[in-house]
Every structure is written in C-alpha cells, then in structure tokens.
C-alpha atoms as a PDB file:
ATOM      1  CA  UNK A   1      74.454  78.125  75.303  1.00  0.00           C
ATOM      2  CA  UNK A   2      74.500  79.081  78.866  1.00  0.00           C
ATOM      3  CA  UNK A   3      72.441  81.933  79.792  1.00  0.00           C
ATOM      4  CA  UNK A   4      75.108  82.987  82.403  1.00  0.00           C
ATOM      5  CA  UNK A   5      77.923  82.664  79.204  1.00  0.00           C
ATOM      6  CA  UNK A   6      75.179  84.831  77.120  1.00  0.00           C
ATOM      7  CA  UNK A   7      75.194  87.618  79.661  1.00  0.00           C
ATOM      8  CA  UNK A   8      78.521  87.638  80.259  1.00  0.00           C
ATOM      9  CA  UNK A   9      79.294  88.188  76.203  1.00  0.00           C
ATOM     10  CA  UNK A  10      76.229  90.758  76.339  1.00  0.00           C
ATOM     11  CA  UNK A  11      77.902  92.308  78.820  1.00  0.00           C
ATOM     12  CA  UNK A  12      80.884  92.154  77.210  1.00  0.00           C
ATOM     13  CA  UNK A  13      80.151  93.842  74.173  1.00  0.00           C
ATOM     14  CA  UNK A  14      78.812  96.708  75.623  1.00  0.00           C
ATOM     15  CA  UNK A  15      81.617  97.410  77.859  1.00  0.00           C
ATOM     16  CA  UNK A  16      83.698  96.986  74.573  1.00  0.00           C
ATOM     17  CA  UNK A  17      81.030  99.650  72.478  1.00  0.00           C
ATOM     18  CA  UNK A  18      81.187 102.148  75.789  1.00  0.00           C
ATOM     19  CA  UNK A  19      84.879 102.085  75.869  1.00  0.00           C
ATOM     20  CA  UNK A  20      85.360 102.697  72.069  1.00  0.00           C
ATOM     21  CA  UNK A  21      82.675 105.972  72.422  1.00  0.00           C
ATOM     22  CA  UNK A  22      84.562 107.102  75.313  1.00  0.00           C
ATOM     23  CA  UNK A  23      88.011 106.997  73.568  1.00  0.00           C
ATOM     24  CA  UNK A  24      86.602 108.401  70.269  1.00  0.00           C
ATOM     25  CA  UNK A  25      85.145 111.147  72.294  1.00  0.00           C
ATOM     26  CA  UNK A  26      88.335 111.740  73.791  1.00  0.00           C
ATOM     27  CA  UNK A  27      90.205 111.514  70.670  1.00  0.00           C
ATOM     28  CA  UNK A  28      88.314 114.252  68.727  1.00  0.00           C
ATOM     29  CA  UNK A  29      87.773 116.134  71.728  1.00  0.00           C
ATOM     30  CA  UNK A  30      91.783 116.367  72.049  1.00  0.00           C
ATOM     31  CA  UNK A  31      91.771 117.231  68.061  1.00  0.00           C
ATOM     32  CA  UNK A  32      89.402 120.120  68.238  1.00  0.00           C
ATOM     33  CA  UNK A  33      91.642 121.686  70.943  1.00  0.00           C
ATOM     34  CA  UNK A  34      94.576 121.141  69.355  1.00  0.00           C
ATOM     35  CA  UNK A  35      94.024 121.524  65.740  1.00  0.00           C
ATOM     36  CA  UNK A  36      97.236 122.838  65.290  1.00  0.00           C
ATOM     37  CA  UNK A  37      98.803 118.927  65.703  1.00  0.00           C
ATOM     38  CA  UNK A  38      96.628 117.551  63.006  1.00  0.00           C
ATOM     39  CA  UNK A  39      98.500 116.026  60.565  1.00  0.00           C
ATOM     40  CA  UNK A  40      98.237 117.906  56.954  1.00  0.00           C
ATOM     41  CA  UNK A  41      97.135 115.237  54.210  1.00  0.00           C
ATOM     42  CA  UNK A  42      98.458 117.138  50.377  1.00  0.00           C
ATOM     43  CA  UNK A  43      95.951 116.389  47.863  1.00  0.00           C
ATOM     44  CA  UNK A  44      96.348 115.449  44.334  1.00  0.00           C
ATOM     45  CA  UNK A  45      94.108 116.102  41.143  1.00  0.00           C
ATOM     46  CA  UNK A  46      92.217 112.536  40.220  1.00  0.00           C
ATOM     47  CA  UNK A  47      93.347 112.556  37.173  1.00  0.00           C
ATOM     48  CA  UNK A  48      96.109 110.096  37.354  1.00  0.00           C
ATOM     49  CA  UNK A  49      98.684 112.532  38.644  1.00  0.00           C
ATOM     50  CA  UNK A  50     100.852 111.189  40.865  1.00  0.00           C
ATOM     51  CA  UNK A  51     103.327 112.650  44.105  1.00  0.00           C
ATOM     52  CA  UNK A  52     107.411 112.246  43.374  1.00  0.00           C
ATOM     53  CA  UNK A  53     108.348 108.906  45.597  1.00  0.00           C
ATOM     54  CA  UNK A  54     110.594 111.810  47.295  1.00  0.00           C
ATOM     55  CA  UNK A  55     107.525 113.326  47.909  1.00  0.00           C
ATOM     56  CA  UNK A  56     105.490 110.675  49.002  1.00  0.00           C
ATOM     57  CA  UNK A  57     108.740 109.644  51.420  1.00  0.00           C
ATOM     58  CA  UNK A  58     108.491 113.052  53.165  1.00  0.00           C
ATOM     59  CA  UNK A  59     105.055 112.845  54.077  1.00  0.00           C
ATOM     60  CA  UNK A  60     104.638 109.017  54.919  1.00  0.00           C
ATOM     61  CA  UNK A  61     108.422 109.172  57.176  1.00  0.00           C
ATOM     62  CA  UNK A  62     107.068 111.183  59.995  1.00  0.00           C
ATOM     63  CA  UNK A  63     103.406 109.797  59.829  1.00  0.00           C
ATOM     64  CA  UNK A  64     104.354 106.391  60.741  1.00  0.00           C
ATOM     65  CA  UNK A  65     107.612 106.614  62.234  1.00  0.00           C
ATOM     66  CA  UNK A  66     107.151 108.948  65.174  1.00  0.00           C
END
C-alpha cells in the first residue's frame, strides 16, 4: 500500500475517534445540565412480566417519533 494512502487513513481515523470524543463530550455534557429532558425508561420485574402493548405504545410514540 502506499505510504502516502496509509497516512492519509491514519489520519483519517483519528480525526474520526477525535470527532466522536468531542460529540460524546458534548452530548453528556448537555445531559448533565439538563437532566430534566432525559427521557424516563419504566422498568419491569425479570420475571417474565410484560408492559400492556398500550403501554409499550405510549412510551415508544414520543421516543422515536419526535
């Protein structure tokens, strides 16, 4: 392989590891001040309980439509 084609993918991945750090960092950063628009997740014994579709269509509506 090239060496110039080598650097350049080198190069490449570490502006590609930087920029996912940076917008993980910004991400949580924007959670911790704002904890109030976290998005409650109900939880549910183990045991093979299970939530009411109407239920489960209440929660998952908002969470993937907005």
């Amino acid at each position: 392989m090239d060496l110039h084609l080598r650097r350049r993918r080198k190069e490449m991945y570490e502006e590609l590891c930087a920029r996912v750090v940076a917008e993980t960092s910004a991400y949580l950063t924007e959670c911790l001040q704002h904890p109030e628009l976290a998005v409650h997740i109900p939880l549910i014994p183990a045991d093979g309980s299970r939530f009411p579709p109407s239920f489960a269509m209440s929660f998952w509506d908002p969470v993937l439509l907005d």
